[in-house]
N, C-alpha and C. Protein backbone atom coordinates (compact mmCIF):
# COMPACT_ATOMS: atom_id res chain seq x y z
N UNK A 1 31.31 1.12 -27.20
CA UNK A 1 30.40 1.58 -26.18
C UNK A 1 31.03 2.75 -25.41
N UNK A 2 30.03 3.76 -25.25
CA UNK A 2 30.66 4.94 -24.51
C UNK A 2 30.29 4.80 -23.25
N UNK A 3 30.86 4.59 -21.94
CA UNK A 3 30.39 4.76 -20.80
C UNK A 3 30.60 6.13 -20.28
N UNK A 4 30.14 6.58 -19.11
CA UNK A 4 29.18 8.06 -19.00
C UNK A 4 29.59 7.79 -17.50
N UNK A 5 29.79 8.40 -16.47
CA UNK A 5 29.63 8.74 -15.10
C UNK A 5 29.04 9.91 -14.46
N UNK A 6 28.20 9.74 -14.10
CA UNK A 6 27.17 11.40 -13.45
C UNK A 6 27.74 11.57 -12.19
N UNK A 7 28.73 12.55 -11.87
CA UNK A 7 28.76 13.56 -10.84
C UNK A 7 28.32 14.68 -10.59
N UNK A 8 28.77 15.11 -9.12
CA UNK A 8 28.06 16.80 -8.45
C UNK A 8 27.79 16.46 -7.32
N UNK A 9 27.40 17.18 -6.64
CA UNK A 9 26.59 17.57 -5.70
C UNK A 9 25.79 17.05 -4.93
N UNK A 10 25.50 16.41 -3.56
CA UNK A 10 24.43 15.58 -3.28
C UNK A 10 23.36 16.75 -3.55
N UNK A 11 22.61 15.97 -4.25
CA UNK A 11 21.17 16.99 -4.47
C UNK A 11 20.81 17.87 -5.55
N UNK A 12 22.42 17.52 -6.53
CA UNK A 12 22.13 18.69 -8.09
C UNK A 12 21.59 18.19 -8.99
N UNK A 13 20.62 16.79 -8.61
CA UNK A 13 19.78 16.33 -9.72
C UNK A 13 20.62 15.02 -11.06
N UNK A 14 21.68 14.34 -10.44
CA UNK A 14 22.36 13.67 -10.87
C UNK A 14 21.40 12.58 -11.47
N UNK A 15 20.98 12.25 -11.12
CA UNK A 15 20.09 10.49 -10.92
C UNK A 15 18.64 11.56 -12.32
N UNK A 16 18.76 12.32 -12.05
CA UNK A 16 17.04 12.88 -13.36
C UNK A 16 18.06 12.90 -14.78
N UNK A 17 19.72 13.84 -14.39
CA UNK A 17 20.67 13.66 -15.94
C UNK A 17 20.78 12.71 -16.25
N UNK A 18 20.94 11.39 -15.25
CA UNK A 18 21.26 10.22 -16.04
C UNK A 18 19.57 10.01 -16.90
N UNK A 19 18.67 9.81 -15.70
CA UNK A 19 17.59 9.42 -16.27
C UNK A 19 17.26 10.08 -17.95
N UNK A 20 17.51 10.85 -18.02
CA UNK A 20 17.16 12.26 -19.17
C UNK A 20 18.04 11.36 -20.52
N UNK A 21 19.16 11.23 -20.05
CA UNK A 21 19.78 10.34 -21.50
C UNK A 21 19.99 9.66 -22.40
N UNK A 22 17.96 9.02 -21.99
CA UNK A 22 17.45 7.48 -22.89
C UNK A 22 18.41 6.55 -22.94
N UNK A 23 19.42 6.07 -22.24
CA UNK A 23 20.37 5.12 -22.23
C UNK A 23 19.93 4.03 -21.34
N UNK A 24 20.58 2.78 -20.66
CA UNK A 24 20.50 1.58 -19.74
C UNK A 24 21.37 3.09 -18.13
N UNK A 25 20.58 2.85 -17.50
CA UNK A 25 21.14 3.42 -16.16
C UNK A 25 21.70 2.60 -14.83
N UNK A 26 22.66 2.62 -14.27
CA UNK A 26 22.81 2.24 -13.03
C UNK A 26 22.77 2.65 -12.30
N UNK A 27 21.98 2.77 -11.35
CA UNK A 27 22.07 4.07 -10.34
C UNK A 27 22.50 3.71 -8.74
N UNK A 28 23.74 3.86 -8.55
CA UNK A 28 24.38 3.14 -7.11
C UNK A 28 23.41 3.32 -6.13
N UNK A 29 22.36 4.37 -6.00
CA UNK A 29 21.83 4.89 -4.34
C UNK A 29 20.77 3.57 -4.71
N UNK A 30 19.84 3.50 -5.57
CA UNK A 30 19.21 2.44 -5.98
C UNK A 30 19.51 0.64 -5.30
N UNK A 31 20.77 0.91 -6.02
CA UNK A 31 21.53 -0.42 -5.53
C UNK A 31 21.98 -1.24 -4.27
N UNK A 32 22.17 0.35 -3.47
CA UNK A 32 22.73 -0.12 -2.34
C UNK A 32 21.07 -0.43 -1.42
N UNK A 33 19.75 0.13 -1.96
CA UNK A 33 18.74 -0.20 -1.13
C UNK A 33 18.43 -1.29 -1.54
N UNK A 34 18.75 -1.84 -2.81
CA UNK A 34 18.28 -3.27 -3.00
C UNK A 34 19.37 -4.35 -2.04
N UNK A 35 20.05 -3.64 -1.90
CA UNK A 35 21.35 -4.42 -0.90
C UNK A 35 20.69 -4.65 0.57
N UNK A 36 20.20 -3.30 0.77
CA UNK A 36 20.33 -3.62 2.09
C UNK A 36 18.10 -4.13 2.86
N UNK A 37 17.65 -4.30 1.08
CA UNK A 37 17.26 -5.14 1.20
C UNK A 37 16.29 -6.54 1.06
N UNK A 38 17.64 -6.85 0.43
CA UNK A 38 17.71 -8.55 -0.15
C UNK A 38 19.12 -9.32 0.39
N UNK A 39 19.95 -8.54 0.41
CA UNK A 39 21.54 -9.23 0.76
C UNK A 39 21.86 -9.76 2.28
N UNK A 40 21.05 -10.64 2.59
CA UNK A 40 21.66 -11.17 3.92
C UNK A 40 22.88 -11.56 4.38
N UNK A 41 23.77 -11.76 3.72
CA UNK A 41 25.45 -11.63 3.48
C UNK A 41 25.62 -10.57 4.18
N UNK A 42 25.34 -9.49 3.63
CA UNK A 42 25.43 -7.83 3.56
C UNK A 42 25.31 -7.75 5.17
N UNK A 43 23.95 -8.23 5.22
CA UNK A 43 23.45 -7.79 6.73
C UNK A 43 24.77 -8.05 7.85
N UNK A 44 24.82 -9.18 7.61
CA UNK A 44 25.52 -10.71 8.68
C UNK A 44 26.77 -9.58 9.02
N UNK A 45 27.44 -9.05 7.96
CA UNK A 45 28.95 -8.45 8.45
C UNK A 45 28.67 -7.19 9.01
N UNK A 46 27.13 -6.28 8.67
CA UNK A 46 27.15 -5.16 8.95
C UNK A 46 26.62 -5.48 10.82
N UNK A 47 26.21 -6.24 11.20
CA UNK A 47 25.33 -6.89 12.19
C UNK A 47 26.77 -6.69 13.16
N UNK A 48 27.49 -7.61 12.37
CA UNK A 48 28.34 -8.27 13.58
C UNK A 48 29.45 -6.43 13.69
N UNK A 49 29.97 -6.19 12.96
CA UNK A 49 30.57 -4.97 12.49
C UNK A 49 29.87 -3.59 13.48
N UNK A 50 28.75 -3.56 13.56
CA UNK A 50 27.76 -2.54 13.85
C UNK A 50 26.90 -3.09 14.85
N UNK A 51 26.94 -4.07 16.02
CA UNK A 51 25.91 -4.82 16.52
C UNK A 51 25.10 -3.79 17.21
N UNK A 52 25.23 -2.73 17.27
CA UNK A 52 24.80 -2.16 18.26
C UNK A 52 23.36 -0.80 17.59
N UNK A 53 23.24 -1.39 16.18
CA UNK A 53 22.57 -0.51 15.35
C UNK A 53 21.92 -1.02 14.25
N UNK A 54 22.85 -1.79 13.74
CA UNK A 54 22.10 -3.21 12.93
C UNK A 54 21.29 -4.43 13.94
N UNK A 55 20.35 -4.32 13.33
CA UNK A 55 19.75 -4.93 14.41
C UNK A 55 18.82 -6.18 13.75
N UNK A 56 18.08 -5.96 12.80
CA UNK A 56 17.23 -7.20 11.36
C UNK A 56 17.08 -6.77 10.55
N UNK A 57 17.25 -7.91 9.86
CA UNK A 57 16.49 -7.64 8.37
C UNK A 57 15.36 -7.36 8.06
N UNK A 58 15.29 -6.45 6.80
CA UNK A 58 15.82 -5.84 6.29
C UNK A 58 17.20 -4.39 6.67
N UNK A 59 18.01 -4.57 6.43
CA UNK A 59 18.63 -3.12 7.17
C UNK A 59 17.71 -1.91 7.09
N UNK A 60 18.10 -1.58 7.99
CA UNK A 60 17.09 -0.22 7.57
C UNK A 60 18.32 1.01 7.58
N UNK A 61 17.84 2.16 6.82
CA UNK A 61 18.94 3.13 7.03
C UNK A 61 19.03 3.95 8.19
N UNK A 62 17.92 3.53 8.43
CA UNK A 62 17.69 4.32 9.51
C UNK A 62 18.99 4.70 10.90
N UNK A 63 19.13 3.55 11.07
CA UNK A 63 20.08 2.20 11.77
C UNK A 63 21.71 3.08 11.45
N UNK A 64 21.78 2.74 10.33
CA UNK A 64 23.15 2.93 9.55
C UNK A 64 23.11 4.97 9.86
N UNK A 65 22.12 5.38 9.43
CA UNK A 65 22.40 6.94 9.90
C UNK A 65 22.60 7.22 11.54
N UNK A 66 21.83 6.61 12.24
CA UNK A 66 22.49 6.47 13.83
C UNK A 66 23.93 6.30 14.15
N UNK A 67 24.36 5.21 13.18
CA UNK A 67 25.57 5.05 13.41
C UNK A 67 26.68 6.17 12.59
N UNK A 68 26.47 6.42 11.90
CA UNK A 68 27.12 7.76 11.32
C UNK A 68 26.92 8.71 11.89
N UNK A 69 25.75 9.21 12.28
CA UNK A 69 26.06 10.35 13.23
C UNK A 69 27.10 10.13 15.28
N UNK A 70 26.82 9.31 15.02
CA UNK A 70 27.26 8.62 16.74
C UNK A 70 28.91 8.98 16.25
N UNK A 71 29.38 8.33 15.19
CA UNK A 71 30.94 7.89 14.74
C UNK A 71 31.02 7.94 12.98
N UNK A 72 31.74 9.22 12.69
CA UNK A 72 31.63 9.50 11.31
C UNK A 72 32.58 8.20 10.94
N UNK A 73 33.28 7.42 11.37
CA UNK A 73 34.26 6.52 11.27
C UNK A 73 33.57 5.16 10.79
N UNK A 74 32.48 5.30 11.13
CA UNK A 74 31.44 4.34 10.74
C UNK A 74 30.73 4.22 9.42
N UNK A 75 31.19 5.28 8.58
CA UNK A 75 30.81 5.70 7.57
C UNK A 75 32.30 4.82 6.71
N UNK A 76 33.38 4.86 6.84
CA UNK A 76 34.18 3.94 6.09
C UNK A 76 33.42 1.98 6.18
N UNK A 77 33.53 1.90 7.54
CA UNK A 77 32.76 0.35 8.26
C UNK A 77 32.01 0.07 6.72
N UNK A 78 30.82 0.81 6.76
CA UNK A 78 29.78 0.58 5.97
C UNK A 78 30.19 0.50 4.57
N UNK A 79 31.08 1.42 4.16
CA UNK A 79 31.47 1.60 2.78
C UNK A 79 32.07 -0.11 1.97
N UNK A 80 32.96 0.10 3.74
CA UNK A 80 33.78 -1.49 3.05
C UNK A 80 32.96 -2.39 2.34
N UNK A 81 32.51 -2.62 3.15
CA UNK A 81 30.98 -3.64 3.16
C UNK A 81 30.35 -3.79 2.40
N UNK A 82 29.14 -2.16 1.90
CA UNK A 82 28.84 -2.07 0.47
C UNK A 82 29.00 -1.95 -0.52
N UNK A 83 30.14 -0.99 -0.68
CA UNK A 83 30.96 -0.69 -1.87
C UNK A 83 31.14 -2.20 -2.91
N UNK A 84 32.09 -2.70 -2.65
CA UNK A 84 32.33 -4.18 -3.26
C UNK A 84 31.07 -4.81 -3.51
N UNK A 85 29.83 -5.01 -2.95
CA UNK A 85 28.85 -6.12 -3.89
C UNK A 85 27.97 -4.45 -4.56
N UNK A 86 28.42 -3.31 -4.15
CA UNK A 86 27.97 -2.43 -5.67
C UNK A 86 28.73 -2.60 -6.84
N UNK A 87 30.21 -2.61 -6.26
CA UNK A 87 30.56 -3.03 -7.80
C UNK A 87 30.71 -4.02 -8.68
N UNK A 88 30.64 -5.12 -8.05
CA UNK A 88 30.39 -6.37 -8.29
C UNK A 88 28.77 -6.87 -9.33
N UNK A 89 27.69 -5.94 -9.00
CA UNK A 89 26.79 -5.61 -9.99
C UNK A 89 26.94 -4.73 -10.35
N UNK A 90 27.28 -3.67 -10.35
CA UNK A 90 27.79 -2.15 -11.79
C UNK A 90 28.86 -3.21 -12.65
N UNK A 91 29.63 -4.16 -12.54
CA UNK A 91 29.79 -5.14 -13.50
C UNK A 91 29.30 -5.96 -13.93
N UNK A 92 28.21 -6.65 -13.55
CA UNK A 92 27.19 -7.26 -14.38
C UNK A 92 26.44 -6.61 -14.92
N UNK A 93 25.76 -5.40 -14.67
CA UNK A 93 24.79 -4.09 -15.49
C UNK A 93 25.78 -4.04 -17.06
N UNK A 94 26.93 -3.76 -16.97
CA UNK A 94 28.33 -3.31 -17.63
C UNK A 94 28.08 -4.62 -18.67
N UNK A 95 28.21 -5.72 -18.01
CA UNK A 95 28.35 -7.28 -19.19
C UNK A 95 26.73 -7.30 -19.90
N UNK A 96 26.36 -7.15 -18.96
CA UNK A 96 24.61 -7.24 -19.37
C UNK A 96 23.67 -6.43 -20.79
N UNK A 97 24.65 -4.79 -20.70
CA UNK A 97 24.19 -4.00 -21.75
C UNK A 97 25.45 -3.79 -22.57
N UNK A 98 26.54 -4.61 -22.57
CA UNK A 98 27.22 -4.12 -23.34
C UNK A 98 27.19 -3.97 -24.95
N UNK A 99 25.87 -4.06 -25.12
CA UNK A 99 25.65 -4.00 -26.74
C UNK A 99 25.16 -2.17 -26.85
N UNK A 100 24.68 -1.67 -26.00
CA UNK A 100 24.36 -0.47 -25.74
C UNK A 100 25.47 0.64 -26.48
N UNK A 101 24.88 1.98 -27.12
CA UNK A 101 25.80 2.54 -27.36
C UNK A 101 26.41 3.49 -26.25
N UNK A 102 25.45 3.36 -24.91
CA UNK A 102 25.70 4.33 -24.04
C UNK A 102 25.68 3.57 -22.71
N UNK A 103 26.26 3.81 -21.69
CA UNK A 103 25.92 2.71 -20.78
C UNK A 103 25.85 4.28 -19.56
N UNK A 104 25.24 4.64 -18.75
CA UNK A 104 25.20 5.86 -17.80
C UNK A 104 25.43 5.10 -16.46
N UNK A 105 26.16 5.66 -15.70
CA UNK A 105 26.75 5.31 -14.29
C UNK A 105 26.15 6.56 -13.27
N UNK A 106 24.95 6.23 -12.38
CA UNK A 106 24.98 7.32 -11.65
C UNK A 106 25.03 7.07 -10.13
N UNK A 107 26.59 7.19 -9.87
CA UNK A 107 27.67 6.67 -8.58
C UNK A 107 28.04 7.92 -7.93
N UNK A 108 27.46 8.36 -7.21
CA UNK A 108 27.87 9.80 -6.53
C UNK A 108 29.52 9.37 -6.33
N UNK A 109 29.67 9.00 -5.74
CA UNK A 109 31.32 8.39 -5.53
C UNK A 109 31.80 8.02 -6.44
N UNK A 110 32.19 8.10 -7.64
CA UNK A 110 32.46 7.33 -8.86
C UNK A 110 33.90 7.75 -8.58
N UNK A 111 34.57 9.45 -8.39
CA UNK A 111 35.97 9.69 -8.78
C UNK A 111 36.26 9.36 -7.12
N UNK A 112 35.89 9.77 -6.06
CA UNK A 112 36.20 9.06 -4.80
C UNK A 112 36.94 7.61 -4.46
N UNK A 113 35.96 7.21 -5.51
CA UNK A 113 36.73 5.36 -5.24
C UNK A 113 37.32 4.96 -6.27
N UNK A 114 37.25 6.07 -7.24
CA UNK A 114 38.17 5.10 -8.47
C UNK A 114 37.74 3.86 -8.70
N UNK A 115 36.23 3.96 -9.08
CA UNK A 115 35.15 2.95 -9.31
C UNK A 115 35.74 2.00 -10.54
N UNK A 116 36.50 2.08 -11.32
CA UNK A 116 36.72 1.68 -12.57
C UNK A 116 37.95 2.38 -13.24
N UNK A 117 38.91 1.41 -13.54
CA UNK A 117 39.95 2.11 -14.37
C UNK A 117 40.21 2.02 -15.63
N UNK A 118 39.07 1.81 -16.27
CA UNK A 118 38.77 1.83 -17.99
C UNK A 118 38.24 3.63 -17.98
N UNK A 119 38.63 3.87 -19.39
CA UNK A 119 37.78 5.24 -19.70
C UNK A 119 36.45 5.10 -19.78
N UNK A 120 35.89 6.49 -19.26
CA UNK A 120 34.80 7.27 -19.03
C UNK A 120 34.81 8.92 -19.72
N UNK A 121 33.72 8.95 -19.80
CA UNK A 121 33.85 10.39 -19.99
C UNK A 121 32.47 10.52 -18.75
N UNK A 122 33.02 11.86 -18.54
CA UNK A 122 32.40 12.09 -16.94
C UNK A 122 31.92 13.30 -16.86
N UNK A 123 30.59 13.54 -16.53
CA UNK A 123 29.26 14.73 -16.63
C UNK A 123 29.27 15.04 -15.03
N UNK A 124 29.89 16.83 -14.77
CA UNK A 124 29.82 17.09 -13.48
C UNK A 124 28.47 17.75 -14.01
N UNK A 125 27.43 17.61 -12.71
CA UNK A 125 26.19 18.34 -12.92
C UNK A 125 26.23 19.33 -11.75
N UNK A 126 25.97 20.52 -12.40
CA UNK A 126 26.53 21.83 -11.40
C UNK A 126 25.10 22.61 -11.45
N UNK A 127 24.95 22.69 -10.32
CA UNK A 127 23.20 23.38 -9.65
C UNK A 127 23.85 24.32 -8.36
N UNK A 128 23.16 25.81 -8.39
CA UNK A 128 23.41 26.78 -7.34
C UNK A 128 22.98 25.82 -6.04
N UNK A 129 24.30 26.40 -5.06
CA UNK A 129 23.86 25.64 -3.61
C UNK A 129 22.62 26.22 -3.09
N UNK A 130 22.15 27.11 -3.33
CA UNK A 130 20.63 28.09 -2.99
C UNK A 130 19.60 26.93 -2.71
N UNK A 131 19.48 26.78 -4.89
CA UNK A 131 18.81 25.43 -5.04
C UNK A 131 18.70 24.22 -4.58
N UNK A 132 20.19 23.90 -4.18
CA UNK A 132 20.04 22.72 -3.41
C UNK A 132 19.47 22.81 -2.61
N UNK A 133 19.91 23.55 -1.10
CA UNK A 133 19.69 23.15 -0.02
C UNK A 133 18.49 23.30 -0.09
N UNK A 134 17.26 24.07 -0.97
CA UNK A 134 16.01 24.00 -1.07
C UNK A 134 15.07 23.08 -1.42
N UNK A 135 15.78 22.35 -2.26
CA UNK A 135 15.45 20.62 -2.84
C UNK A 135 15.90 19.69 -1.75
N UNK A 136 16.97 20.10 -0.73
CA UNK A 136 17.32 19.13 0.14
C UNK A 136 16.32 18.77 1.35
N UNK A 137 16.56 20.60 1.54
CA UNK A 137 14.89 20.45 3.14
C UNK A 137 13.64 20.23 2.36
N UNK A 138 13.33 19.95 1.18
CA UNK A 138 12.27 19.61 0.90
C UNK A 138 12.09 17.89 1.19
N UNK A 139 13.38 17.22 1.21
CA UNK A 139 12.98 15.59 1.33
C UNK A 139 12.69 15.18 2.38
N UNK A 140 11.76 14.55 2.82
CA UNK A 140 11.33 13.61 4.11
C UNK A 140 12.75 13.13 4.97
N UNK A 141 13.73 12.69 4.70
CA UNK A 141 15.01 12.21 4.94
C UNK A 141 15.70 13.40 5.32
N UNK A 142 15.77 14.17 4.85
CA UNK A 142 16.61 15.79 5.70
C UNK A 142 17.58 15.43 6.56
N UNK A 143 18.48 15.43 6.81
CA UNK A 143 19.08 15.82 7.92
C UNK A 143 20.19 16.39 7.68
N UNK A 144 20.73 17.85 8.43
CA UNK A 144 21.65 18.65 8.01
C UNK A 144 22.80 18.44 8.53
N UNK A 145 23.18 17.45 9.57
CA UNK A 145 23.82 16.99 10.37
C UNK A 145 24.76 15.78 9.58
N UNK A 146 23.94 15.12 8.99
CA UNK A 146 24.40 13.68 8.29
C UNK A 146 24.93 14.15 6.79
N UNK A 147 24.14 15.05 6.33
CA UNK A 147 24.85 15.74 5.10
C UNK A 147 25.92 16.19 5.11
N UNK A 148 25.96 17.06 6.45
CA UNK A 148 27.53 18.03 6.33
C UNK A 148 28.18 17.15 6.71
N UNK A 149 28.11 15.36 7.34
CA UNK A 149 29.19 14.25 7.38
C UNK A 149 29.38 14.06 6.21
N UNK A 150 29.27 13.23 5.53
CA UNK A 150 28.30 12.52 4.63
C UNK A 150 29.76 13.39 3.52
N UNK A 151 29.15 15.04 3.36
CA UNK A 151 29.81 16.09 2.56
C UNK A 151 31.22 16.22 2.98
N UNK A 152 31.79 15.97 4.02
CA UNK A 152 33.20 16.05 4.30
C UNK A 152 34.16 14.48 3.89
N UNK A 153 33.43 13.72 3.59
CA UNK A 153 33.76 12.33 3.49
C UNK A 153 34.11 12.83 1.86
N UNK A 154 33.32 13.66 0.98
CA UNK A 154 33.74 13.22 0.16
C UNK A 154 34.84 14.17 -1.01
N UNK A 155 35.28 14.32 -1.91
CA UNK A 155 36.05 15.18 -2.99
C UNK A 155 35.22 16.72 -2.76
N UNK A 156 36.34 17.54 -2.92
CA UNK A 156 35.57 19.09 -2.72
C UNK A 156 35.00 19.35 -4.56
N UNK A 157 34.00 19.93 -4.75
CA UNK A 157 33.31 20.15 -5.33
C UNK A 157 34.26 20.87 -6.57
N UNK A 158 34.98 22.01 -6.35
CA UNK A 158 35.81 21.59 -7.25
C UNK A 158 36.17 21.11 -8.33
N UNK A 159 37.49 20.20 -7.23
CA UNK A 159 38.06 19.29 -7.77
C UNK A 159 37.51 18.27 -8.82
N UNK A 160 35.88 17.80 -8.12
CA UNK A 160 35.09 17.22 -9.31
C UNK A 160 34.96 17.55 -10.52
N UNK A 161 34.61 18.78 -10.36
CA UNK A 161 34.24 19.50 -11.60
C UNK A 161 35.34 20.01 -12.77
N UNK A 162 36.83 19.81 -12.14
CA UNK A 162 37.94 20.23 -12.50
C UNK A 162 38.20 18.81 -13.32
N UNK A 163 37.82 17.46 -12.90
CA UNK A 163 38.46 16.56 -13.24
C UNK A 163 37.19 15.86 -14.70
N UNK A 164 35.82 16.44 -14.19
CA UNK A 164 35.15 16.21 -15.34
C UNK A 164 35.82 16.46 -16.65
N UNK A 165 34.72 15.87 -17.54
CA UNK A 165 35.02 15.85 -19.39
C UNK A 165 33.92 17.12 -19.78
N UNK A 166 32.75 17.01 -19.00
CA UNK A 166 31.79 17.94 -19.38
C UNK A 166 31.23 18.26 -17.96
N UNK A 167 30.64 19.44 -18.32
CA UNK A 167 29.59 20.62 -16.91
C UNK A 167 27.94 20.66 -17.58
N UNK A 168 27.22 20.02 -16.52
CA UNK A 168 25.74 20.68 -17.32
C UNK A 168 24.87 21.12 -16.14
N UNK A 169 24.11 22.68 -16.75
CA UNK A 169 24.13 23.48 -15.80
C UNK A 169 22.64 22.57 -15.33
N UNK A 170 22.24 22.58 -13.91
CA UNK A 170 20.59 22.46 -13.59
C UNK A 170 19.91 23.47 -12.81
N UNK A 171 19.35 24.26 -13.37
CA UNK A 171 18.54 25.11 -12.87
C UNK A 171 17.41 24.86 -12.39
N UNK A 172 17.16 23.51 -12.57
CA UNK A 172 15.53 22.47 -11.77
C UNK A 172 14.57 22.85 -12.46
N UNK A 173 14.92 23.20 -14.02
CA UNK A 173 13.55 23.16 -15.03
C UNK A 173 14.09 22.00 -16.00
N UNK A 174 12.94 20.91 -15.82
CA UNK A 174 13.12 20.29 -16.69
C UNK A 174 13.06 19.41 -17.81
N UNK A 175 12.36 21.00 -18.39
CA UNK A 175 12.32 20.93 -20.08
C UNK A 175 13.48 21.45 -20.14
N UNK A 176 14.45 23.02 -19.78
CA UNK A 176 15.36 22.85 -20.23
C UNK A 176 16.29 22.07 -19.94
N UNK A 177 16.42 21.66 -18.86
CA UNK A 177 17.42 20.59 -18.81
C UNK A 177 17.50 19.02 -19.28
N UNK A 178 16.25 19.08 -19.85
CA UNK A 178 15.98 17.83 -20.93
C UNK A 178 16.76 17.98 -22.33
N UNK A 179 16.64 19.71 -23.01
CA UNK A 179 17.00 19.76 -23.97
C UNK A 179 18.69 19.86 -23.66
N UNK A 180 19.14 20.02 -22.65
CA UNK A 180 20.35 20.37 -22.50
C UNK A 180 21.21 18.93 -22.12
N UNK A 181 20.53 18.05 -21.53
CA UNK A 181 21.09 16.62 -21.64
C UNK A 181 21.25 16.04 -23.30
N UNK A 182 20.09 16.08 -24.21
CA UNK A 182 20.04 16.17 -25.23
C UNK A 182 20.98 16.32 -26.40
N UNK A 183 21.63 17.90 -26.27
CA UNK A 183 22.47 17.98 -26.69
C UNK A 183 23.92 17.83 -26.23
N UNK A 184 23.88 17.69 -25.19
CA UNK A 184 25.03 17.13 -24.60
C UNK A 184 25.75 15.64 -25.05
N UNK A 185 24.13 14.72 -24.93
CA UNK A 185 24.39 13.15 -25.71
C UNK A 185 25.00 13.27 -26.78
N UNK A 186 24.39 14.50 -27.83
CA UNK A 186 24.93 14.71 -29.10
C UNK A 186 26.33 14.75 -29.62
N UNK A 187 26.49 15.55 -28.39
CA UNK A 187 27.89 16.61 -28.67
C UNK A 187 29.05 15.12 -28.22
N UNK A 188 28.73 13.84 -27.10
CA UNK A 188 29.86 13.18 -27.20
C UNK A 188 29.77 12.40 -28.05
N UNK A 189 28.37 11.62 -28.46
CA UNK A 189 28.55 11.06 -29.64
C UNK A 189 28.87 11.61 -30.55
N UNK A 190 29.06 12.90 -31.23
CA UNK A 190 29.73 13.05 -32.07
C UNK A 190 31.20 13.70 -32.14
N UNK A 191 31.90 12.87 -30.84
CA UNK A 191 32.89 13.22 -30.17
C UNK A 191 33.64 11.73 -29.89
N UNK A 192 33.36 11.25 -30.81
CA UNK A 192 33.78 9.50 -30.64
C UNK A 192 34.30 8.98 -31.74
């Protein structure tokens, strides 16, 4: 089984490359909303941890972005917290499809946390910042404030891309970037 990790950019279209790869997907941002809400565990430590922002269930993010902007420090708090029951299911997804020839990980944080210390081969997805920030103020959620936190928390862009196996460009068309995931699948399977 080849496992796959999608990095880049908040906003270079990570979560559509994985989607694009006809494989089993995990997609952490996914995960952590089913966390925050179904996981009353989850809540209980973020509650007591955060009383002043967590407030009921369901969490809302709302809540959790208050508190990140108030105290970027609050942004580790939370990580502790979620991080571990994400990976705790990105290992059952992992046992679950392991008959798969492809298994896709799409963990914005994947080289950040050193999500896994088995091999990967790892897809930086590289989109002009132009584009982004134009796909960014387009989302209901916006905020330029919580991003540029959010963006200092994590690996410089870079470095990501330095530490990738492969680069695939997104220009936000996507037929070509259908055919270009495409052959990309190709090129590691026949790189195995």
């Amino acid at each position: 089984m080849i496992k796959i990790a999608i990095t880049g950019d908040i906003g270079s279209g990570k979560s559509l490359v994985a989607s694009l790869m006809g494989y089993p997907v995990f997609n952490a941002d996914k995960e952590v909303l089913k966390i925050y809400n179904r996981n009353k565990n989850c809540f209980k430590k973020l509650k007591k941890k955060l009383p002043q922002y967590v407030r009921s269930f369901p969490i809302k993010k709302k809540e959790l972005k208050k508190a990140i902007l108030k105290n970027k420090r609050n942004i580790r708090i939370i990580e502790k917290i979620v991080h571990p029951i994400v990976i705790k299911n990105m290992k059952k997804f992992l046992k679950k499809n392991r008959v798969s020839k492809i298994l896709v990980l799409d963990i914005p944080l994947f080289l950040e946390k050193k999500v896994l210390k088995s091999n990967y081969k790892i897809i930086f997805v590289d989109a002009k910042k132009m584009d982004i920030k134009k796909r960014l103020r387009s989302r209901k959620n916006y905020d330029k404030t919580l991003l540029s936190k959010l963006k200092k928390s994590q690996m410089s862009l870079n470095t990501k891309k330095n530490k990738s196996d492969y680069v695939i460009k997104n220009k936000f068309n996507k037929k070509i970037l259908k055919k270009d995931v495409k052959n990309l699948v190709k090129n590691i399977l026949l790189n195995q």
